[in-house]
PDB file of N, CA and C in Angstrom:
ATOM      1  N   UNK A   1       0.846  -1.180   0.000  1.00  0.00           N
ATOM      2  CA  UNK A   1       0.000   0.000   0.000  1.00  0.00           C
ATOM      3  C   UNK A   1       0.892   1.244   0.000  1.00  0.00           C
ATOM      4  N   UNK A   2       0.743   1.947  -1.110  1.00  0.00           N
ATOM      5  CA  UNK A   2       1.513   3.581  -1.454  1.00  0.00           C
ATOM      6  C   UNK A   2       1.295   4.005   0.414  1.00  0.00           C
ATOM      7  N   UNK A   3       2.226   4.965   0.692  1.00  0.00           N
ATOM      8  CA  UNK A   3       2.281   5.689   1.714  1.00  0.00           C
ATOM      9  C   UNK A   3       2.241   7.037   1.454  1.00  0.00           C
ATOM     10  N   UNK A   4       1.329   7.691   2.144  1.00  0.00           N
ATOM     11  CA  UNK A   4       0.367   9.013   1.638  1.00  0.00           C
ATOM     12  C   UNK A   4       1.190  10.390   2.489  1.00  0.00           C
ATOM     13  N   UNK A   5       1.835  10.968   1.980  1.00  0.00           N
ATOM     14  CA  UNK A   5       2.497  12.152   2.552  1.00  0.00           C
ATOM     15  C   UNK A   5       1.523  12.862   3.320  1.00  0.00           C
ATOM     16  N   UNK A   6       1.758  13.493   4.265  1.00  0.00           N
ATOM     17  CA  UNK A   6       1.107  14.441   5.341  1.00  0.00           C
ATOM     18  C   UNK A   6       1.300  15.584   5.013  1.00  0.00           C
ATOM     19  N   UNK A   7       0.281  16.547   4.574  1.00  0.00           N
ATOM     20  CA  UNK A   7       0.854  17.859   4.652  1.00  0.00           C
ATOM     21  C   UNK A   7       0.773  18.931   5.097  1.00  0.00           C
ATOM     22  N   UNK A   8       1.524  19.295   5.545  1.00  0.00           N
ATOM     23  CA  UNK A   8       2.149  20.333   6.921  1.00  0.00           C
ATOM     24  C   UNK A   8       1.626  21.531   6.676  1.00  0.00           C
ATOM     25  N   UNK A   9       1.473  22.518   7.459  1.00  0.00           N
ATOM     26  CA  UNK A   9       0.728  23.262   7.718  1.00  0.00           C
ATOM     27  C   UNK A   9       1.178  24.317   6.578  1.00  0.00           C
ATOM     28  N   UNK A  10       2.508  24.738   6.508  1.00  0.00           N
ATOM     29  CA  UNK A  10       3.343  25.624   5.364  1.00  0.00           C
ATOM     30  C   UNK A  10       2.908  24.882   3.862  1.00  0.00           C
ATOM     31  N   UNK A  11       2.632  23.549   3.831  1.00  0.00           N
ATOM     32  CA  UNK A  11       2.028  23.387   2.528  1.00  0.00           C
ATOM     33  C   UNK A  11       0.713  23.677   2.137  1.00  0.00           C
ATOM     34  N   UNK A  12      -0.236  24.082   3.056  1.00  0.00           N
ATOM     35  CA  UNK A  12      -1.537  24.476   3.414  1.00  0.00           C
ATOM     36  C   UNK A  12      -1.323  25.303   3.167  1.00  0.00           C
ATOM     37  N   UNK A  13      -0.906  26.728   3.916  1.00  0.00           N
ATOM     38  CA  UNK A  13      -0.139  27.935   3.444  1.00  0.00           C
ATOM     39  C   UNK A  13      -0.166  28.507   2.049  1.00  0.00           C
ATOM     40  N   UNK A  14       0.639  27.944   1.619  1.00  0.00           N
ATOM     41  CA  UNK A  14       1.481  27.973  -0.071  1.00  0.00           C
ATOM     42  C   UNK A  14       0.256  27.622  -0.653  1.00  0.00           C
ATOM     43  N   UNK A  15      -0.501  26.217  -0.542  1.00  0.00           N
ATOM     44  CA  UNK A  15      -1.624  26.400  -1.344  1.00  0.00           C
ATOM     45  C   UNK A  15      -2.487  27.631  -1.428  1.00  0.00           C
ATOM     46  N   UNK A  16      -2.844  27.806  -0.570  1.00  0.00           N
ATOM     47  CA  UNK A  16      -4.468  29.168  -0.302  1.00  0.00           C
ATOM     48  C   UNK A  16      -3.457  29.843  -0.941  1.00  0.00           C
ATOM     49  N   UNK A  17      -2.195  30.259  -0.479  1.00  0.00           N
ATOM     50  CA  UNK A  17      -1.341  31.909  -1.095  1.00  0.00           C
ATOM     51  C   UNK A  17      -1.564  31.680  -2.820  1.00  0.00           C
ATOM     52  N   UNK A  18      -1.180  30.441  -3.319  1.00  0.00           N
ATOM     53  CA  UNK A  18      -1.369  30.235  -4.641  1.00  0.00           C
ATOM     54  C   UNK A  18      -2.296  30.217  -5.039  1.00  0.00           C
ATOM     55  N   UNK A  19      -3.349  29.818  -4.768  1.00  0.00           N
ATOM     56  CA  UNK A  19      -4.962  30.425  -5.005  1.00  0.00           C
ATOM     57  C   UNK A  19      -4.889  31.472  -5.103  1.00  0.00           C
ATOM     58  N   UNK A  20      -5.162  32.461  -3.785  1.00  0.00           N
ATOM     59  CA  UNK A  20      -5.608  33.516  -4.017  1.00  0.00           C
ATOM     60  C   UNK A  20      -4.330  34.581  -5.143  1.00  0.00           C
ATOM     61  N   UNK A  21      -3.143  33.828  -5.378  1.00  0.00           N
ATOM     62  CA  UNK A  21      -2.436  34.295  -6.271  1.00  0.00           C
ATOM     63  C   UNK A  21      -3.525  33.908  -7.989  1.00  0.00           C
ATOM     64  N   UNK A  22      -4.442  33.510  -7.612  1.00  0.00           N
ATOM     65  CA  UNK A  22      -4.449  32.592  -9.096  1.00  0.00           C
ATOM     66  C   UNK A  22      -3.595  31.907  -9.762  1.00  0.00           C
ATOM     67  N   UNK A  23      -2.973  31.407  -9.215  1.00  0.00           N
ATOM     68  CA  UNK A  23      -1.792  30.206  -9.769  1.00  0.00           C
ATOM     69  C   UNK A  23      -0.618  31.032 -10.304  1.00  0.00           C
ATOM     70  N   UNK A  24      -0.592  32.165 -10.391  1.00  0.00           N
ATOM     71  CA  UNK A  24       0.414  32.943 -11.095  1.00  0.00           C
ATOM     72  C   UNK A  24       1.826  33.260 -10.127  1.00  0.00           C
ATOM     73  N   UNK A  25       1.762  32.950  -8.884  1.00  0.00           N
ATOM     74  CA  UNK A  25       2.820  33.040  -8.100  1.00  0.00           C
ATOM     75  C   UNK A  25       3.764  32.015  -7.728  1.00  0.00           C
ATOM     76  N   UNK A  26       4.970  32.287  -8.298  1.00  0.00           N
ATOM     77  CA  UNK A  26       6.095  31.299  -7.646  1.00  0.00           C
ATOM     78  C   UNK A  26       6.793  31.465  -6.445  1.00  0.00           C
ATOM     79  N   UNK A  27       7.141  30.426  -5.682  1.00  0.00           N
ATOM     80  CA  UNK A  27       6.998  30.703  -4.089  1.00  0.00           C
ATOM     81  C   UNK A  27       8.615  30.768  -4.487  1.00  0.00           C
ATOM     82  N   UNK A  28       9.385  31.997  -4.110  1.00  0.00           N
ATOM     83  CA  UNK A  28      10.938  32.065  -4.282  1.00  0.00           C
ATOM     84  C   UNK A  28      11.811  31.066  -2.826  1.00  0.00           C
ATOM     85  N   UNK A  29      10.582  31.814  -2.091  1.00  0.00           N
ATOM     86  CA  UNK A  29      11.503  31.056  -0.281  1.00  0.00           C
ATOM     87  C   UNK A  29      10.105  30.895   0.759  1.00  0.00           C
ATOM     88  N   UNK A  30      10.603  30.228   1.705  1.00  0.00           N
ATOM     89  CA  UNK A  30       8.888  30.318   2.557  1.00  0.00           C
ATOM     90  C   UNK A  30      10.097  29.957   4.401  1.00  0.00           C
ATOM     91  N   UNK A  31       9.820  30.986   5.168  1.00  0.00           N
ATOM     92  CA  UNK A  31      10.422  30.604   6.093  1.00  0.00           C
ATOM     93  C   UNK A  31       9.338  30.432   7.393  1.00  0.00           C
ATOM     94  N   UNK A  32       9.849  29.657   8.227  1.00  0.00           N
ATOM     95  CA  UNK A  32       8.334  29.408   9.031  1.00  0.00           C
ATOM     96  C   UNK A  32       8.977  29.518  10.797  1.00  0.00           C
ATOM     97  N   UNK A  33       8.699  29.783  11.711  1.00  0.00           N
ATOM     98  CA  UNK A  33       9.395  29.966  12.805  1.00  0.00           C
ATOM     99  C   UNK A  33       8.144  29.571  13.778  1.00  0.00           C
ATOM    100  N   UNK A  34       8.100  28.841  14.752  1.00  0.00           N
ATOM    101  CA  UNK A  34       7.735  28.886  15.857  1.00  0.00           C
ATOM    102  C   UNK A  34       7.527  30.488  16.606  1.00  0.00           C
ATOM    103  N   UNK A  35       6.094  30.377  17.015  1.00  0.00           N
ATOM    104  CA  UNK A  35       5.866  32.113  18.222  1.00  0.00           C
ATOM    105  C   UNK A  35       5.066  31.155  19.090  1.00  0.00           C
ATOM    106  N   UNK A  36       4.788  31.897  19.989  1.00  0.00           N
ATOM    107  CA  UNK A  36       4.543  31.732  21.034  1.00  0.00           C
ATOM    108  C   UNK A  36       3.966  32.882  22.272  1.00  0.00           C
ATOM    109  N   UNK A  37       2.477  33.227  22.827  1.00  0.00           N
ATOM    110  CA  UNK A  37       2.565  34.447  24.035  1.00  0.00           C
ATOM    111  C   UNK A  37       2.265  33.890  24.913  1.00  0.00           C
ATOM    112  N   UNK A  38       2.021  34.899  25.818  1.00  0.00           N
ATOM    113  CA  UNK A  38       1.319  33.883  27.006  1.00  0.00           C
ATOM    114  C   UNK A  38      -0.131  32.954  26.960  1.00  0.00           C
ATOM    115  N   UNK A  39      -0.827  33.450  25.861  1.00  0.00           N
ATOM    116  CA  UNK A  39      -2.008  32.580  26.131  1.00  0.00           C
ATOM    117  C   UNK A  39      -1.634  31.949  24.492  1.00  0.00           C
ATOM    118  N   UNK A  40      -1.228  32.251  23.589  1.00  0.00           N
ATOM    119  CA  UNK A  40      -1.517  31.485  22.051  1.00  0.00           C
ATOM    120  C   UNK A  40      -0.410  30.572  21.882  1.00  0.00           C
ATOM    121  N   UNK A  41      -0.277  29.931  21.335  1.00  0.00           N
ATOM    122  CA  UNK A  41       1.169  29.332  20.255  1.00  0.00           C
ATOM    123  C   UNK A  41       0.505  29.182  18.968  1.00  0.00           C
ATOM    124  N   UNK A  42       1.487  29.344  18.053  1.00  0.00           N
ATOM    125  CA  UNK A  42       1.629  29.085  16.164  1.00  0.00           C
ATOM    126  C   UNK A  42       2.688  29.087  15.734  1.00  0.00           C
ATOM    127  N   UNK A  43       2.598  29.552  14.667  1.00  0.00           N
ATOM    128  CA  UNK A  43       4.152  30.077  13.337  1.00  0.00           C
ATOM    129  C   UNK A  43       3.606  31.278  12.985  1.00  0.00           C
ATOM    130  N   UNK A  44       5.106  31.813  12.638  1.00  0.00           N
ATOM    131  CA  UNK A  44       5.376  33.227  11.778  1.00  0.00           C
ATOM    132  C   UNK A  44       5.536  32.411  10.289  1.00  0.00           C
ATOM    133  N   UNK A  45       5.367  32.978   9.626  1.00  0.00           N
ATOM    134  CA  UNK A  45       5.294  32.950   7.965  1.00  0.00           C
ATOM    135  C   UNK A  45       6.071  33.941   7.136  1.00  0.00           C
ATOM    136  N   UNK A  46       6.980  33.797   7.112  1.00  0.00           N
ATOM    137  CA  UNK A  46       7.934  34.888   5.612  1.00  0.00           C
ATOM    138  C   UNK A  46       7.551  34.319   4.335  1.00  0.00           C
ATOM    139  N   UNK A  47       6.794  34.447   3.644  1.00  0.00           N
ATOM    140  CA  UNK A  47       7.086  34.114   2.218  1.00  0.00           C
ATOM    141  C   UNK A  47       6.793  34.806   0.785  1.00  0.00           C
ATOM    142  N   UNK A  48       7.795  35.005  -0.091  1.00  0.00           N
ATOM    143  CA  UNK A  48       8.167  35.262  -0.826  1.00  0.00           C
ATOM    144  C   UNK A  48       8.175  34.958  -2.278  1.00  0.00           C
ATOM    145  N   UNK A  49       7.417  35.781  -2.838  1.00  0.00           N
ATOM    146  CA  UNK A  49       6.611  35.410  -4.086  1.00  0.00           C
ATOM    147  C   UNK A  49       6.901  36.032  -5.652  1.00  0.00           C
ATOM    148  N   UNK A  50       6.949  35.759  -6.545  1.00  0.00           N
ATOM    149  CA  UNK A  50       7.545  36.368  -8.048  1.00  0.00           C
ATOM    150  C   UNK A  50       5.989  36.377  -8.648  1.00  0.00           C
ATOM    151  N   UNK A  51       5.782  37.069  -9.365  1.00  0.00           N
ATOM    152  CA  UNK A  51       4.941  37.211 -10.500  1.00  0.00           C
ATOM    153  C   UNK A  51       5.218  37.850 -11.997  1.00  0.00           C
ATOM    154  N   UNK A  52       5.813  36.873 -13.045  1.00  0.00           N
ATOM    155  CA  UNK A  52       6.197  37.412 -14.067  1.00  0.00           C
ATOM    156  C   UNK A  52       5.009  37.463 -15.378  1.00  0.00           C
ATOM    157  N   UNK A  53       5.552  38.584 -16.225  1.00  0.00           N
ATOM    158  CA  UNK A  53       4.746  38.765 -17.188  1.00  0.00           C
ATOM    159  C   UNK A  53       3.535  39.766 -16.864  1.00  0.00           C
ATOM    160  N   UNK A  54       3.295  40.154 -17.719  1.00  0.00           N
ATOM    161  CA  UNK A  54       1.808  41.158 -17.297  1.00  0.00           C
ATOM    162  C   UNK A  54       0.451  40.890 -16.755  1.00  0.00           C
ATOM    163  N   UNK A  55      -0.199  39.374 -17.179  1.00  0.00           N
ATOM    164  CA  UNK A  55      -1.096  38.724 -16.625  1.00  0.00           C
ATOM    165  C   UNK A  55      -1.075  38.645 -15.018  1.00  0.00           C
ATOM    166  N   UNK A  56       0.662  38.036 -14.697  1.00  0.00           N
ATOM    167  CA  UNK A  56       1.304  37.553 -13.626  1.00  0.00           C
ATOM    168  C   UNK A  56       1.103  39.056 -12.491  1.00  0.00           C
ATOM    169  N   UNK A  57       1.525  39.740 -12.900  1.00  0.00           N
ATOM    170  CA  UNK A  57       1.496  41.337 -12.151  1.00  0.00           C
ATOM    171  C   UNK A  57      -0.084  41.408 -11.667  1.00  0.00           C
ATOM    172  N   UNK A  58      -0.576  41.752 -12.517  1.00  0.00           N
ATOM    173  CA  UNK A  58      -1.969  42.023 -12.776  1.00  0.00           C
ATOM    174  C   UNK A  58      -2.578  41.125 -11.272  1.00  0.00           C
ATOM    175  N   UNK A  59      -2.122  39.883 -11.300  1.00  0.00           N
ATOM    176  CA  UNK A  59      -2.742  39.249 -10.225  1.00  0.00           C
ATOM    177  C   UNK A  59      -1.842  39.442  -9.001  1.00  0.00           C
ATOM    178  N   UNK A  60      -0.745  40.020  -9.084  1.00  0.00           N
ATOM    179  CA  UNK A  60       0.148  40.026  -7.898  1.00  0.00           C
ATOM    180  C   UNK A  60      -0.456  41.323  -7.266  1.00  0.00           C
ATOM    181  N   UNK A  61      -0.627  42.140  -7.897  1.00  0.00           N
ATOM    182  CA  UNK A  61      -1.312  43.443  -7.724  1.00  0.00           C
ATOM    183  C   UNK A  61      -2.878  43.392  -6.863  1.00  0.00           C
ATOM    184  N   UNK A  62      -3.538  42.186  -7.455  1.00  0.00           N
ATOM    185  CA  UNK A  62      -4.755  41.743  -6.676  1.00  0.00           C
ATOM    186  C   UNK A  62      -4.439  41.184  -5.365  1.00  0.00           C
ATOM    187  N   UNK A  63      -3.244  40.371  -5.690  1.00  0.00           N
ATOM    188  CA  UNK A  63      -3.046  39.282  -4.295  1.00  0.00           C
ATOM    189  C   UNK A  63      -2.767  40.654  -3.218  1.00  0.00           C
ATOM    190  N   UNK A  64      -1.569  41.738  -3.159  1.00  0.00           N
ATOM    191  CA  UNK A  64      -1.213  42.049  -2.558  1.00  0.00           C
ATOM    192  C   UNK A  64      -2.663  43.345  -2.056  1.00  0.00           C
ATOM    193  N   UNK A  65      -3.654  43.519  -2.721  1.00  0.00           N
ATOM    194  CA  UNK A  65      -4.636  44.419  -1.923  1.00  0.00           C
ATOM    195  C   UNK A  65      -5.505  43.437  -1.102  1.00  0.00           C
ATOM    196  N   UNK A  66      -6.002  42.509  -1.813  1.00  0.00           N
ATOM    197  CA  UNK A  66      -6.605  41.212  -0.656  1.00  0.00           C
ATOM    198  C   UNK A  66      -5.825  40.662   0.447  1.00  0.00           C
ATOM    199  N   UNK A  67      -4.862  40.478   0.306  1.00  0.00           N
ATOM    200  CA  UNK A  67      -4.149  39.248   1.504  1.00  0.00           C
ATOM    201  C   UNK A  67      -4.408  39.990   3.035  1.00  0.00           C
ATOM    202  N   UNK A  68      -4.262  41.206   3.012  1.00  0.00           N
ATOM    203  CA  UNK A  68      -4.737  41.694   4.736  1.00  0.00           C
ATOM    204  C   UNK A  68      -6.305  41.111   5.396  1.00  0.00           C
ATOM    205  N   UNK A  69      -6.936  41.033   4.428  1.00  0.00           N
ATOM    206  CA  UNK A  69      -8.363  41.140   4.841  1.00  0.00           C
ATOM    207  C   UNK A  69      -8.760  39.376   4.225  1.00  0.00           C
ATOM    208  N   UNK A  70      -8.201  38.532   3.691  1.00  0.00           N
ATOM    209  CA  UNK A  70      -8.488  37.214   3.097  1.00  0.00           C
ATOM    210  C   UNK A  70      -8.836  36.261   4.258  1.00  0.00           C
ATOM    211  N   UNK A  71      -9.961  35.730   4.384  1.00  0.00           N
ATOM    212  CA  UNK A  71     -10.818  34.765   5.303  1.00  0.00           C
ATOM    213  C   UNK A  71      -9.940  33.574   4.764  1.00  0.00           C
ATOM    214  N   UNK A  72      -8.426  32.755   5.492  1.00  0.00           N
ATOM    215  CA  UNK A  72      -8.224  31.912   5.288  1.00  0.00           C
ATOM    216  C   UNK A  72      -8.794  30.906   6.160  1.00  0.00           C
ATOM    217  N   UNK A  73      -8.798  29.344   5.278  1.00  0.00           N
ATOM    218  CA  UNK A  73      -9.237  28.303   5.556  1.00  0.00           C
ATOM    219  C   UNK A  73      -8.249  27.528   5.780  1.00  0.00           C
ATOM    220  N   UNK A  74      -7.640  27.237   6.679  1.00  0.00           N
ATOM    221  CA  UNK A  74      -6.852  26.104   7.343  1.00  0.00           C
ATOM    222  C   UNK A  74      -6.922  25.383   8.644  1.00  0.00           C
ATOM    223  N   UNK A  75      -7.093  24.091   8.285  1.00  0.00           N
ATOM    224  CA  UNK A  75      -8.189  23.694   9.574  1.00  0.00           C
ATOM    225  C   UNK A  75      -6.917  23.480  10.682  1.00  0.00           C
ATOM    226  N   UNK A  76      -7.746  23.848  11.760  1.00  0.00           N
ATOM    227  CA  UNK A  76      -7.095  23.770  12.788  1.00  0.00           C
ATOM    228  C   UNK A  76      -5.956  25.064  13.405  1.00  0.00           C
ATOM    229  N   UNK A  77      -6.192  25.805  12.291  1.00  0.00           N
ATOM    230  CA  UNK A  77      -5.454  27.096  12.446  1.00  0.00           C
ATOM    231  C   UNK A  77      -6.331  28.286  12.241  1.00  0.00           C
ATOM    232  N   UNK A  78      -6.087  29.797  12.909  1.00  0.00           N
ATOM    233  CA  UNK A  78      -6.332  30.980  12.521  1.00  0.00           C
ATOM    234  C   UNK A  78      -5.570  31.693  12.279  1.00  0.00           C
ATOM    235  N   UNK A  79      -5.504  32.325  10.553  1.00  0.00           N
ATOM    236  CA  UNK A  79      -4.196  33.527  10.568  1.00  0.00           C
ATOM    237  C   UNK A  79      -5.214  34.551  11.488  1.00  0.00           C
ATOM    238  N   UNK A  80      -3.635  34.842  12.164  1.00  0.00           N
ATOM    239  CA  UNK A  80      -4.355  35.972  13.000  1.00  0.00           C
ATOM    240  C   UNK A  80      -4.064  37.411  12.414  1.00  0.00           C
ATOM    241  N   UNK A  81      -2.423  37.519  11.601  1.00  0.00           N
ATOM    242  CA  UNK A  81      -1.916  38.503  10.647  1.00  0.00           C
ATOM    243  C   UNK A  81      -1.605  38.045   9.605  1.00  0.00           C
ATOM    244  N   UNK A  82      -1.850  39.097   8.268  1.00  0.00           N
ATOM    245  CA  UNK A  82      -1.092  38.462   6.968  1.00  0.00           C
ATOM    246  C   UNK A  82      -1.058  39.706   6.143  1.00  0.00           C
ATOM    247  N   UNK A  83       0.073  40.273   6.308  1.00  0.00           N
ATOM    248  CA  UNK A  83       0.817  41.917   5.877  1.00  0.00           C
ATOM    249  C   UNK A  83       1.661  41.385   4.522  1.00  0.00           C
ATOM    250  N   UNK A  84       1.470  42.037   3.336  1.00  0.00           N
ATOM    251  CA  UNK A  84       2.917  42.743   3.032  1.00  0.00           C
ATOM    252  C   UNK A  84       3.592  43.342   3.127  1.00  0.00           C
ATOM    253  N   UNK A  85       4.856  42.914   3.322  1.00  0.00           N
ATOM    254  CA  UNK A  85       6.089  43.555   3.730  1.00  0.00           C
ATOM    255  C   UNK A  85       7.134  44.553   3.532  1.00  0.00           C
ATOM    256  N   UNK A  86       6.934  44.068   1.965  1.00  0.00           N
ATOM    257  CA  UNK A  86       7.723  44.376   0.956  1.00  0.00           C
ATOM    258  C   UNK A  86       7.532  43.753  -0.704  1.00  0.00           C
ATOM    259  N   UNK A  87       7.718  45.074  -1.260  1.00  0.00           N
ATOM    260  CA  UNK A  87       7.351  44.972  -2.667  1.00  0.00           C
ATOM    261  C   UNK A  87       8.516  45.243  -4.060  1.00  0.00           C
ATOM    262  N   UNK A  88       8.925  44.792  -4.955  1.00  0.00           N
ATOM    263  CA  UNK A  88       9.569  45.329  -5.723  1.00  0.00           C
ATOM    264  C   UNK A  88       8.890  44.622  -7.448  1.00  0.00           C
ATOM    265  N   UNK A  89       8.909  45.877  -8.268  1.00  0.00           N
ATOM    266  CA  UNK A  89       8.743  45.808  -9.472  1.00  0.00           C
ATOM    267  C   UNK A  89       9.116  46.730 -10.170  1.00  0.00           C
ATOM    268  N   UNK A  90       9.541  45.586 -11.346  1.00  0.00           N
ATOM    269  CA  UNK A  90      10.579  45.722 -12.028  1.00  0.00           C
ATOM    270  C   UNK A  90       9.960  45.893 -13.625  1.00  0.00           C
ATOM    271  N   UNK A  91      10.742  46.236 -14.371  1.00  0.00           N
ATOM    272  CA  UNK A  91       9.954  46.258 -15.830  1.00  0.00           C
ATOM    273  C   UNK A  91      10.927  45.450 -16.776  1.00  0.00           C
ATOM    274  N   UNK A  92      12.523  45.846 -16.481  1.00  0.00           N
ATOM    275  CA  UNK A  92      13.581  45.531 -17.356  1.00  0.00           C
ATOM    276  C   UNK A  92      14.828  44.595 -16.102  1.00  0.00           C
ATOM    277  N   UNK A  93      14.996  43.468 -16.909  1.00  0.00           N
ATOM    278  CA  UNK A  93      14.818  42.993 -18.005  1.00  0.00           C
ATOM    279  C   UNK A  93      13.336  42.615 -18.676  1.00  0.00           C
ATOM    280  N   UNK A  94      12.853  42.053 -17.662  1.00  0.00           N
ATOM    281  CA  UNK A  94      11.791  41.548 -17.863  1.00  0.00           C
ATOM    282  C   UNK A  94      10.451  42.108 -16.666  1.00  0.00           C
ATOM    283  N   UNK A  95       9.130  42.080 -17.207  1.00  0.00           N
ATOM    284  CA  UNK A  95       8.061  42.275 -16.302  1.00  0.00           C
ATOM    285  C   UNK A  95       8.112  41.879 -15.338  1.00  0.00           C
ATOM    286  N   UNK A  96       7.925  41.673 -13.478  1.00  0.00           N
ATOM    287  CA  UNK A  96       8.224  41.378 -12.424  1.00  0.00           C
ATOM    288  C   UNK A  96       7.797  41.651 -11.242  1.00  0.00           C
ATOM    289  N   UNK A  97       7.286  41.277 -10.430  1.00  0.00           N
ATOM    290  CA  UNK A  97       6.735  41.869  -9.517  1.00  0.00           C
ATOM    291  C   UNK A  97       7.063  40.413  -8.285  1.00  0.00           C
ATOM    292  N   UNK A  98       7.498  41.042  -7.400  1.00  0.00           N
ATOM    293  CA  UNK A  98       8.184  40.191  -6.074  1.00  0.00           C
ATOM    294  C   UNK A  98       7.386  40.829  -4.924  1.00  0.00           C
ATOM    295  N   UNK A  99       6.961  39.768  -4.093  1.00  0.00           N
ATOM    296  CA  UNK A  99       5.806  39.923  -3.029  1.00  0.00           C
ATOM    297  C   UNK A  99       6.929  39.553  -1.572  1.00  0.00           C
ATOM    298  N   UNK A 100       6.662  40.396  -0.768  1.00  0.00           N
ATOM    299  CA  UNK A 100       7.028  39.975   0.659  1.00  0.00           C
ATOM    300  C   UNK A 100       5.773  39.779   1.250  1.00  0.00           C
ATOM    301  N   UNK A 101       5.912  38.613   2.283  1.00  0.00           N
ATOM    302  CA  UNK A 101       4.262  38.728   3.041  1.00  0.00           C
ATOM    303  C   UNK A 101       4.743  37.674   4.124  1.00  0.00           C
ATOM    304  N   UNK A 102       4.213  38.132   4.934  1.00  0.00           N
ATOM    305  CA  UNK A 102       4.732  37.497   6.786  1.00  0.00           C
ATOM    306  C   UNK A 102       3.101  37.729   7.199  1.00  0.00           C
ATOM    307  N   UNK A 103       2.661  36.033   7.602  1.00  0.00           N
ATOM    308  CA  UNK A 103       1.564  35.624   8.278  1.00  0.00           C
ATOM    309  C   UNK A 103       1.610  35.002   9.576  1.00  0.00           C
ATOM    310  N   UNK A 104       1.082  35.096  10.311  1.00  0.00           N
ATOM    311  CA  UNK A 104       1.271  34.650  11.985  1.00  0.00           C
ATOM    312  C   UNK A 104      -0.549  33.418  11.798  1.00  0.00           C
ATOM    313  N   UNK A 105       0.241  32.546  12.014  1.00  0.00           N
ATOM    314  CA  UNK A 105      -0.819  31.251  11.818  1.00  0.00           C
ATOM    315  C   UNK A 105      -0.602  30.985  13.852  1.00  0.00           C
ATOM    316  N   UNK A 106      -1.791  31.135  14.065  1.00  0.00           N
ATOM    317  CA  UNK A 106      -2.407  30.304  15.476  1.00  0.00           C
ATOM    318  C   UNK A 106      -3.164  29.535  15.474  1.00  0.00           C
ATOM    319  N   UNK A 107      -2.559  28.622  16.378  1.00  0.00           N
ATOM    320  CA  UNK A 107      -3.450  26.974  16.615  1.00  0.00           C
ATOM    321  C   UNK A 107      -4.905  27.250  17.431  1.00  0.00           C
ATOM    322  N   UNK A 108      -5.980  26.647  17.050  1.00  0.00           N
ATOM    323  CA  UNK A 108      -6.749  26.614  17.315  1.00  0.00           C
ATOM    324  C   UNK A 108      -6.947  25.468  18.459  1.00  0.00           C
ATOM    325  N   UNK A 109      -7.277  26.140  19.535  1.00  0.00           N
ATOM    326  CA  UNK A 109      -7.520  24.771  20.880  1.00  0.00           C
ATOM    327  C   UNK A 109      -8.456  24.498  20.631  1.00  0.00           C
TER     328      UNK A 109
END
């Protein structure tokens, strides 16, 4: 019997981000850290996104006005933040647009 990969909460993540990217975003890096306060625990979220070509922009441009306010679905978790960070676009060589975005995912008791 095949053995069925588990997937982790950062692959949950990356999916919805690629959705609501409309498939047009390539994940450059994704860094994930343990937080922790006195009453919550989760992860911090760095990740880092390309959108090439004009179509590609066009939706990076969408992703980055939605993602503050986006009702994510990940069970067992609540983003509690999900900011961009940082932005750069580029025209030359090529069309470009690079997404910073840091999400704070809390576990749901």
């Amino acid at each position: 019997m095949p053995t069925r990969l588990r997937r982790t909460i950062a692959d949950r993540l990356r999916e919805v981000l690629g959705d609501l990217a409309k498939g047009h975003a390539q994940v450059l890096a994704h860094i994930e850290t343990a937080w922790a306060s006195a009453t919550f625990s989760g992860t911090r979220h760095r990740v880092e996104l390309r959108f090439e070509g004009a179509e590609a922009i066009e939706a990076g441009e969408t992703f980055i006005a939605l993602l503050p306010e986006h009702e994510f679905a990940i069970p067992g978790h609540l983003v509690a933040d999900a900011t961009v960070v940082e932005v750069d676009h580029r025209l030359q060589p090529e069309a470009r647009l690079t997404v910073m975005a840091e999400l704070l995912l809390l576990e749901e008791t």
